[in-house]
PDB file of N, CA and C in Angstrom:
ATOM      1  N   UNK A   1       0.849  -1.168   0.000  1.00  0.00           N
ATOM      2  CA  UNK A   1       0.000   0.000   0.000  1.00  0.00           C
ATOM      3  C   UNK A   1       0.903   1.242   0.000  1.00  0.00           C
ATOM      4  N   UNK A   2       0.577   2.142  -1.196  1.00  0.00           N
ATOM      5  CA  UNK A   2       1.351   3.618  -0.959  1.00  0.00           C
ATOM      6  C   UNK A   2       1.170   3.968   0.522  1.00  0.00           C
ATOM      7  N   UNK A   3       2.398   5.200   1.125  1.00  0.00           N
ATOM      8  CA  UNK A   3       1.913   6.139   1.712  1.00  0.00           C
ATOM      9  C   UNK A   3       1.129   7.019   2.141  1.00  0.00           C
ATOM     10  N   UNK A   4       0.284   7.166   1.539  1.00  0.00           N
ATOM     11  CA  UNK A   4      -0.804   8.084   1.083  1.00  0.00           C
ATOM     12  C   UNK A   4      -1.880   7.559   1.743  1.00  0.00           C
ATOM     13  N   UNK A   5      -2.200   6.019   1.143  1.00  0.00           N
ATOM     14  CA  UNK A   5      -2.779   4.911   1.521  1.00  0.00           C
ATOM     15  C   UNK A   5      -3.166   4.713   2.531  1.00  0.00           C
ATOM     16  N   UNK A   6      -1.942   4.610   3.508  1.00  0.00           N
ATOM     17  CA  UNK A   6      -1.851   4.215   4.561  1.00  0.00           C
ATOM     18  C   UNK A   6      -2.341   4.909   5.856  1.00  0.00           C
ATOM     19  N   UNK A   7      -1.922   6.207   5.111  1.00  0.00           N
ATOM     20  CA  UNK A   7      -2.214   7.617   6.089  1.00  0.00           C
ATOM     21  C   UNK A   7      -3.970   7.868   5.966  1.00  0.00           C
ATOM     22  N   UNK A   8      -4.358   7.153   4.742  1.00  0.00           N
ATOM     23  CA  UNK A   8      -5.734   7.582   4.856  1.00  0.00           C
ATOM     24  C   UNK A   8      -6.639   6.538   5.812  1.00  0.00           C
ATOM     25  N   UNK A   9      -5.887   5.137   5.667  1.00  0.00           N
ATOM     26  CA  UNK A   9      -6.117   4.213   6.411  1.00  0.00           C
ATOM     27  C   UNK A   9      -6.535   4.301   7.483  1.00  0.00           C
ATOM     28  N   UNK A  10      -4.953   5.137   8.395  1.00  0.00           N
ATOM     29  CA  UNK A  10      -4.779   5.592   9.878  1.00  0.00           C
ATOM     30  C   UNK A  10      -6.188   6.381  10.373  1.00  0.00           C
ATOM     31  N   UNK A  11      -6.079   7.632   9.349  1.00  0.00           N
ATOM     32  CA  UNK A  11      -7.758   8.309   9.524  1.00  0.00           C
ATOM     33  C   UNK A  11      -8.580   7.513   9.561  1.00  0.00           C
ATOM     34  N   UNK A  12      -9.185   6.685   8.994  1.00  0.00           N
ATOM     35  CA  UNK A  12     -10.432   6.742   8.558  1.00  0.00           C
ATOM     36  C   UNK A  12     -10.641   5.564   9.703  1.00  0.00           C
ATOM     37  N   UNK A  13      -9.359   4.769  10.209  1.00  0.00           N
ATOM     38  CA  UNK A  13      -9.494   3.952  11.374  1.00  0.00           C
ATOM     39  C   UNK A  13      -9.620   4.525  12.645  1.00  0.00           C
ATOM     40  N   UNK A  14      -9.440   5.575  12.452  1.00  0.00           N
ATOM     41  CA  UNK A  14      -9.662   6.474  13.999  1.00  0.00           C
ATOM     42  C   UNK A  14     -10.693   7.419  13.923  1.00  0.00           C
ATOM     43  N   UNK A  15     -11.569   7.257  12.923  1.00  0.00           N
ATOM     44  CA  UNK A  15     -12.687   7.983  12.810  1.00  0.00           C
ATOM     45  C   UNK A  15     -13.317   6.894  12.970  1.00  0.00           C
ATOM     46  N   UNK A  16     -13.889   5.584  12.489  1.00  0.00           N
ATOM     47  CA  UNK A  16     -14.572   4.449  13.070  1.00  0.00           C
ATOM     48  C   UNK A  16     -14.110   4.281  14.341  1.00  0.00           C
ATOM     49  N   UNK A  17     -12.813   4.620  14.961  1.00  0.00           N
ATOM     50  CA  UNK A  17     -13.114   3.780  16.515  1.00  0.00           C
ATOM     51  C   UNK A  17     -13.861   4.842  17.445  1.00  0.00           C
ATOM     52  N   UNK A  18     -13.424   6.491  16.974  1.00  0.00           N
ATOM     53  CA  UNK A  18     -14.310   7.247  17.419  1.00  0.00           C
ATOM     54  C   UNK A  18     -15.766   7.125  17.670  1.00  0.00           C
ATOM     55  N   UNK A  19     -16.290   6.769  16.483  1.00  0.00           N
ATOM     56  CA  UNK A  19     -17.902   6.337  16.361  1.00  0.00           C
ATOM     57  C   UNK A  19     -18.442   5.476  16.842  1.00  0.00           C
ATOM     58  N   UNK A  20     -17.972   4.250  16.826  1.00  0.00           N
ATOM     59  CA  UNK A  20     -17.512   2.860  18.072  1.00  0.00           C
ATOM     60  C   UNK A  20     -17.719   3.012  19.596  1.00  0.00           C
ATOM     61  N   UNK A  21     -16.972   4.491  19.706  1.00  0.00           N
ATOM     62  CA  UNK A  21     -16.534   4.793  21.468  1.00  0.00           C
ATOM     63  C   UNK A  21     -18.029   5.229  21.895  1.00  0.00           C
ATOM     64  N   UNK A  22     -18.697   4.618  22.538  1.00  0.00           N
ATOM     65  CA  UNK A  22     -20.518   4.913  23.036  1.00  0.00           C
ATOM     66  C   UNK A  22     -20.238   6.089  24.047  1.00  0.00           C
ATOM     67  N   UNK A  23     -19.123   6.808  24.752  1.00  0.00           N
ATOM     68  CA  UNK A  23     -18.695   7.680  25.068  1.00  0.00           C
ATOM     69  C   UNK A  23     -18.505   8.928  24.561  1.00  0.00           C
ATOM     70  N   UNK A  24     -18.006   8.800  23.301  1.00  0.00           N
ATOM     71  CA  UNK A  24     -17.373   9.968  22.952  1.00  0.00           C
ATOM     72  C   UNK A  24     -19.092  11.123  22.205  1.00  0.00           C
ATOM     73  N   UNK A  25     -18.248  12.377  22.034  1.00  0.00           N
ATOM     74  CA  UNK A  25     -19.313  13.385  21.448  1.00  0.00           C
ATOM     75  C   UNK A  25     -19.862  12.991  20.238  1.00  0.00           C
ATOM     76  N   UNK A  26     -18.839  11.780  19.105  1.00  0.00           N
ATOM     77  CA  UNK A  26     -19.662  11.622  18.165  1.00  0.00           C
ATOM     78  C   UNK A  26     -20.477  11.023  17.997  1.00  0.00           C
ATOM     79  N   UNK A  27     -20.470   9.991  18.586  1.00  0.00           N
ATOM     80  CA  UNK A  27     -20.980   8.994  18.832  1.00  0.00           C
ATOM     81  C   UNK A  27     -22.605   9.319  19.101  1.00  0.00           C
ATOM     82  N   UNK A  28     -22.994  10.258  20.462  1.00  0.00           N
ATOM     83  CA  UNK A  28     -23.627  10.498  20.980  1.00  0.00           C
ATOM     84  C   UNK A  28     -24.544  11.588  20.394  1.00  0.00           C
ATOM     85  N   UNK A  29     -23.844  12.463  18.983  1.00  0.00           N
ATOM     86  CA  UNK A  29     -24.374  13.119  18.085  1.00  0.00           C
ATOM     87  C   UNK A  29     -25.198  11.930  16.957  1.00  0.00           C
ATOM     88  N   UNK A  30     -24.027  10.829  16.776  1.00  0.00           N
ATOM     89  CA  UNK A  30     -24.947  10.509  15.597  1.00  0.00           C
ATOM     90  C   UNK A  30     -26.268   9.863  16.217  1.00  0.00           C
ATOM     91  N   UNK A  31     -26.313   9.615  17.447  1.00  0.00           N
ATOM     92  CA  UNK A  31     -27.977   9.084  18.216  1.00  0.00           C
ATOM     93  C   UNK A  31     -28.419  10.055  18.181  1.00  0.00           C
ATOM     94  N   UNK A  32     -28.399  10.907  18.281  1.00  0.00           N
ATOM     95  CA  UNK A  32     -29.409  12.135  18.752  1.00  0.00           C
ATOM     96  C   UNK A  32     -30.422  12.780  16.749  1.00  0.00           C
ATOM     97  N   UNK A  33     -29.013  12.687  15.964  1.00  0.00           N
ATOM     98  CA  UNK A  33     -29.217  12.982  14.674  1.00  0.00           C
ATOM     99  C   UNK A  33     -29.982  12.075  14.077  1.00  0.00           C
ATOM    100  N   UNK A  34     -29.774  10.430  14.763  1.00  0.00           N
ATOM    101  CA  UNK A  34     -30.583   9.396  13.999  1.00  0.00           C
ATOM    102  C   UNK A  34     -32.119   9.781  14.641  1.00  0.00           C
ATOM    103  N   UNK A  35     -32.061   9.688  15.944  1.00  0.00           N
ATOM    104  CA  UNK A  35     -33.706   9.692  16.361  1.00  0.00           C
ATOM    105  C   UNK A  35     -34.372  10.823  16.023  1.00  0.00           C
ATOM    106  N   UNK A  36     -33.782  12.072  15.456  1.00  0.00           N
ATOM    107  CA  UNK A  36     -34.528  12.987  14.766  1.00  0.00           C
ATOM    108  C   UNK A  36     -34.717  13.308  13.486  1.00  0.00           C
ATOM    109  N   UNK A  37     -33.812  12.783  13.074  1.00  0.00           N
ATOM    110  CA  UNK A  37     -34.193  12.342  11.263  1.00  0.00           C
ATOM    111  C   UNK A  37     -35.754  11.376  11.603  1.00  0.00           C
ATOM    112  N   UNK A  38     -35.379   9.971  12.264  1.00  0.00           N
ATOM    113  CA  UNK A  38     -36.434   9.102  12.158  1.00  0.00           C
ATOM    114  C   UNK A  38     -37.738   9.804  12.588  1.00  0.00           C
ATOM    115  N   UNK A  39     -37.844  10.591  13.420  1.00  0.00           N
ATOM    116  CA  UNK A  39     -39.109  11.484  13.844  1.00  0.00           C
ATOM    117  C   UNK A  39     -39.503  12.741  12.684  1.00  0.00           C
ATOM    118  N   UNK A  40     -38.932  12.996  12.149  1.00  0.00           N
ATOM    119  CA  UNK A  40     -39.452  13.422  11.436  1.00  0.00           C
ATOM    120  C   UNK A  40     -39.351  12.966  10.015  1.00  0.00           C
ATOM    121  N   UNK A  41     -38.945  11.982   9.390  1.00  0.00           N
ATOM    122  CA  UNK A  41     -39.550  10.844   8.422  1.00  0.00           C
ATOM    123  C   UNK A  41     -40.662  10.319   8.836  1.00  0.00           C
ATOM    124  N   UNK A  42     -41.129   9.453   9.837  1.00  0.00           N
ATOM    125  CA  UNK A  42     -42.315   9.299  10.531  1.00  0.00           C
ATOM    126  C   UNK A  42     -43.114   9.890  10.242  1.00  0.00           C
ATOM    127  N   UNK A  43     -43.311  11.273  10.937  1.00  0.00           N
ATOM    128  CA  UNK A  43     -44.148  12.472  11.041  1.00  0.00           C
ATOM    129  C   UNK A  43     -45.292  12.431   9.061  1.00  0.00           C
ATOM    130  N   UNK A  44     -43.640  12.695   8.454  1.00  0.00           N
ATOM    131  CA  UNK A  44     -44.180  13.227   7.125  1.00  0.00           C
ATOM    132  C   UNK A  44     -44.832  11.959   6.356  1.00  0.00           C
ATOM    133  N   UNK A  45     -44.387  10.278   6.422  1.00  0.00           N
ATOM    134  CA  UNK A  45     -44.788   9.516   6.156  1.00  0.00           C
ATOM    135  C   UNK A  45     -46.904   9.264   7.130  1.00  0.00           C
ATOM    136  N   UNK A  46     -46.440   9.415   8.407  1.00  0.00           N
ATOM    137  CA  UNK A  46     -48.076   9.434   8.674  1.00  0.00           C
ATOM    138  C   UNK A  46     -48.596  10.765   8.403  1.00  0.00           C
ATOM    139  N   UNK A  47     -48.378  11.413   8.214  1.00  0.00           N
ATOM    140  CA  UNK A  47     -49.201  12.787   7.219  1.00  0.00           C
ATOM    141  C   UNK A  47     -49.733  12.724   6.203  1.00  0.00           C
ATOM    142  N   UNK A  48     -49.189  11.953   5.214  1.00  0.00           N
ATOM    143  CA  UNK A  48     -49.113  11.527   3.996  1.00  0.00           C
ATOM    144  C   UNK A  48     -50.101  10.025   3.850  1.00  0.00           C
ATOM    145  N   UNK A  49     -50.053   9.363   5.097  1.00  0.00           N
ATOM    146  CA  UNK A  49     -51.566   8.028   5.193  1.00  0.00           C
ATOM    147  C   UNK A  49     -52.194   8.963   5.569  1.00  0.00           C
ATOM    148  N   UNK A  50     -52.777   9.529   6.446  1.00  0.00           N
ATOM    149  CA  UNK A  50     -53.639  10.082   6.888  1.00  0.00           C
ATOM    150  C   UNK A  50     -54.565  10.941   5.782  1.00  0.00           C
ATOM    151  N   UNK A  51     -53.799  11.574   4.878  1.00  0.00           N
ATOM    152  CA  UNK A  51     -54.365  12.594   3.591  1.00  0.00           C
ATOM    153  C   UNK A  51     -54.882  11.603   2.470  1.00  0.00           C
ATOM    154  N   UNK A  52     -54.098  10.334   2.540  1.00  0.00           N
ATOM    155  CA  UNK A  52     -54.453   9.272   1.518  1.00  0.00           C
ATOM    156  C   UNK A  52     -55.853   8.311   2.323  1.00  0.00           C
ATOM    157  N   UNK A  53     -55.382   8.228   3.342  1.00  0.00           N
ATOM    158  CA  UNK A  53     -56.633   7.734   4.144  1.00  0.00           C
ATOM    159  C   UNK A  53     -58.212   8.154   3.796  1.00  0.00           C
ATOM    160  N   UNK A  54     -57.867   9.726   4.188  1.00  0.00           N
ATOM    161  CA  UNK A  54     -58.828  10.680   4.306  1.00  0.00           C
ATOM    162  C   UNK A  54     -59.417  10.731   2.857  1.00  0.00           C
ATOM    163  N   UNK A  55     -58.678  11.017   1.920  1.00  0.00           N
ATOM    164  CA  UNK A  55     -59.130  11.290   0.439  1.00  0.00           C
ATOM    165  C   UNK A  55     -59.923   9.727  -0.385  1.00  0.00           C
ATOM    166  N   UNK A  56     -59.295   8.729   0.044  1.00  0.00           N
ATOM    167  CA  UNK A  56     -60.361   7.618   0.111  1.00  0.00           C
ATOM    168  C   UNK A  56     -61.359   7.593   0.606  1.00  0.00           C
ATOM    169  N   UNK A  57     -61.503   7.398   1.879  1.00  0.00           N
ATOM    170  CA  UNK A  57     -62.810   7.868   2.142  1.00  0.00           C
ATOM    171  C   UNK A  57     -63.975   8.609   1.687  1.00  0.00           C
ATOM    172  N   UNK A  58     -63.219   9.867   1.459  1.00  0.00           N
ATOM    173  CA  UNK A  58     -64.124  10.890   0.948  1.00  0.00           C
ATOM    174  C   UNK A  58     -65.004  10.142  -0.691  1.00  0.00           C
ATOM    175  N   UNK A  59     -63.979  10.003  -1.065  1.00  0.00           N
ATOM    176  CA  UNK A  59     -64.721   9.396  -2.528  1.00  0.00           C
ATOM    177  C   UNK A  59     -65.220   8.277  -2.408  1.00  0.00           C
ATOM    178  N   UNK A  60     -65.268   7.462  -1.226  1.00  0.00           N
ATOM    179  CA  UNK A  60     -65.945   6.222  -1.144  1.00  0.00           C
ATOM    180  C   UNK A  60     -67.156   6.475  -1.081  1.00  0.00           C
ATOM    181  N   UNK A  61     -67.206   7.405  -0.216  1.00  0.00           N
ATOM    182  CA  UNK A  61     -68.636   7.630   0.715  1.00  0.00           C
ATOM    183  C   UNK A  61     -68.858   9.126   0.179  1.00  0.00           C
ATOM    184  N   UNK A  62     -68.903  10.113  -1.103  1.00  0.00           N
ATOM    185  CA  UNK A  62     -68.647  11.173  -1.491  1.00  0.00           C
ATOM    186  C   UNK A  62     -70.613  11.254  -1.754  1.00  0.00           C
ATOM    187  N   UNK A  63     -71.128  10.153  -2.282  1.00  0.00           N
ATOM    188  CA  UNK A  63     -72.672  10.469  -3.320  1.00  0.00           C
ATOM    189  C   UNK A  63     -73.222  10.305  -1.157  1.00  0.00           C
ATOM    190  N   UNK A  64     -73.196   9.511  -0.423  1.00  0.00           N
ATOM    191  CA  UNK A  64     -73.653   9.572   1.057  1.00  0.00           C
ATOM    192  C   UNK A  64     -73.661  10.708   1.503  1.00  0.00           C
ATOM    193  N   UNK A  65     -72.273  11.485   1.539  1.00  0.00           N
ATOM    194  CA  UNK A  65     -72.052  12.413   2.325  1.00  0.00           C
ATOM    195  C   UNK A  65     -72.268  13.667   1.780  1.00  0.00           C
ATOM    196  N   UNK A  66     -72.535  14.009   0.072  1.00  0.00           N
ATOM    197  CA  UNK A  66     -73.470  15.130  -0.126  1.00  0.00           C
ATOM    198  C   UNK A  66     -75.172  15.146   0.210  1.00  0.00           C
ATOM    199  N   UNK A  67     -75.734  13.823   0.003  1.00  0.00           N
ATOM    200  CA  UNK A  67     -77.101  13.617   0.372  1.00  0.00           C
ATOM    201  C   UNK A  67     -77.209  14.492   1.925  1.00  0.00           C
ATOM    202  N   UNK A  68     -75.948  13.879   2.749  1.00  0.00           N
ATOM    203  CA  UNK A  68     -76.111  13.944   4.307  1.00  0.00           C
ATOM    204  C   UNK A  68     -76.103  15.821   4.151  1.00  0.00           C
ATOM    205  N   UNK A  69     -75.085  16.513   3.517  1.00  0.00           N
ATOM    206  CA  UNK A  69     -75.023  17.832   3.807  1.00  0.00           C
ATOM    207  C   UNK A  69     -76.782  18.518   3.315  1.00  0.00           C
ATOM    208  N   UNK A  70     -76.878  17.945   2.112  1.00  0.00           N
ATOM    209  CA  UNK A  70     -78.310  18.416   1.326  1.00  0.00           C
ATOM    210  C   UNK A  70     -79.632  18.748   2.477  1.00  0.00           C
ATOM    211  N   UNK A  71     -79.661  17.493   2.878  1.00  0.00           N
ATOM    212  CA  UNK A  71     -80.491  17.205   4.078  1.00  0.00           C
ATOM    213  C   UNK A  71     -80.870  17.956   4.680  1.00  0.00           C
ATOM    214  N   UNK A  72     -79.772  18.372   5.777  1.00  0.00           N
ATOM    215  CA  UNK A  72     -79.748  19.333   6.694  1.00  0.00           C
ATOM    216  C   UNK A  72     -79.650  20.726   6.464  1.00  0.00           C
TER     217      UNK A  72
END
């Protein structure tokens, strides 16, 4: 392996043991960064059933639920 190589090696092995260390600041950033990405993927994914939910419905039951407004 070149020099170069090797040196990138050294990095990139002490940036994984960093991430590894359940101690250290990075570590403890990338939890904090994962559970708020995932909360708000979540969020926008049930937003998105809920509008698809909702918009089914509506056209299921659309000729019912103008009768029902007419009505009253």
């Amino acid at each position: 392996m070149s020099e170069k190589g090797k040196e990138l090696y050294e990095k990139v092995k002490e940036k994984i043991e960093q991430l590894n260390d359940k101690d250290s600041v990075y570590s403890k950033f990338g939890d904090i960064w994962r559970l708020a990405s995932l909360g708000k993927y979540r969020s926008f994914d049930l937003r998105y059933l809920y509008e698809d939910t909702s918009r089914e419905f509506v056209e299921e039951h659309k000729e019912h639920l103008t009768k029902i407004r007419e009505d009253s």
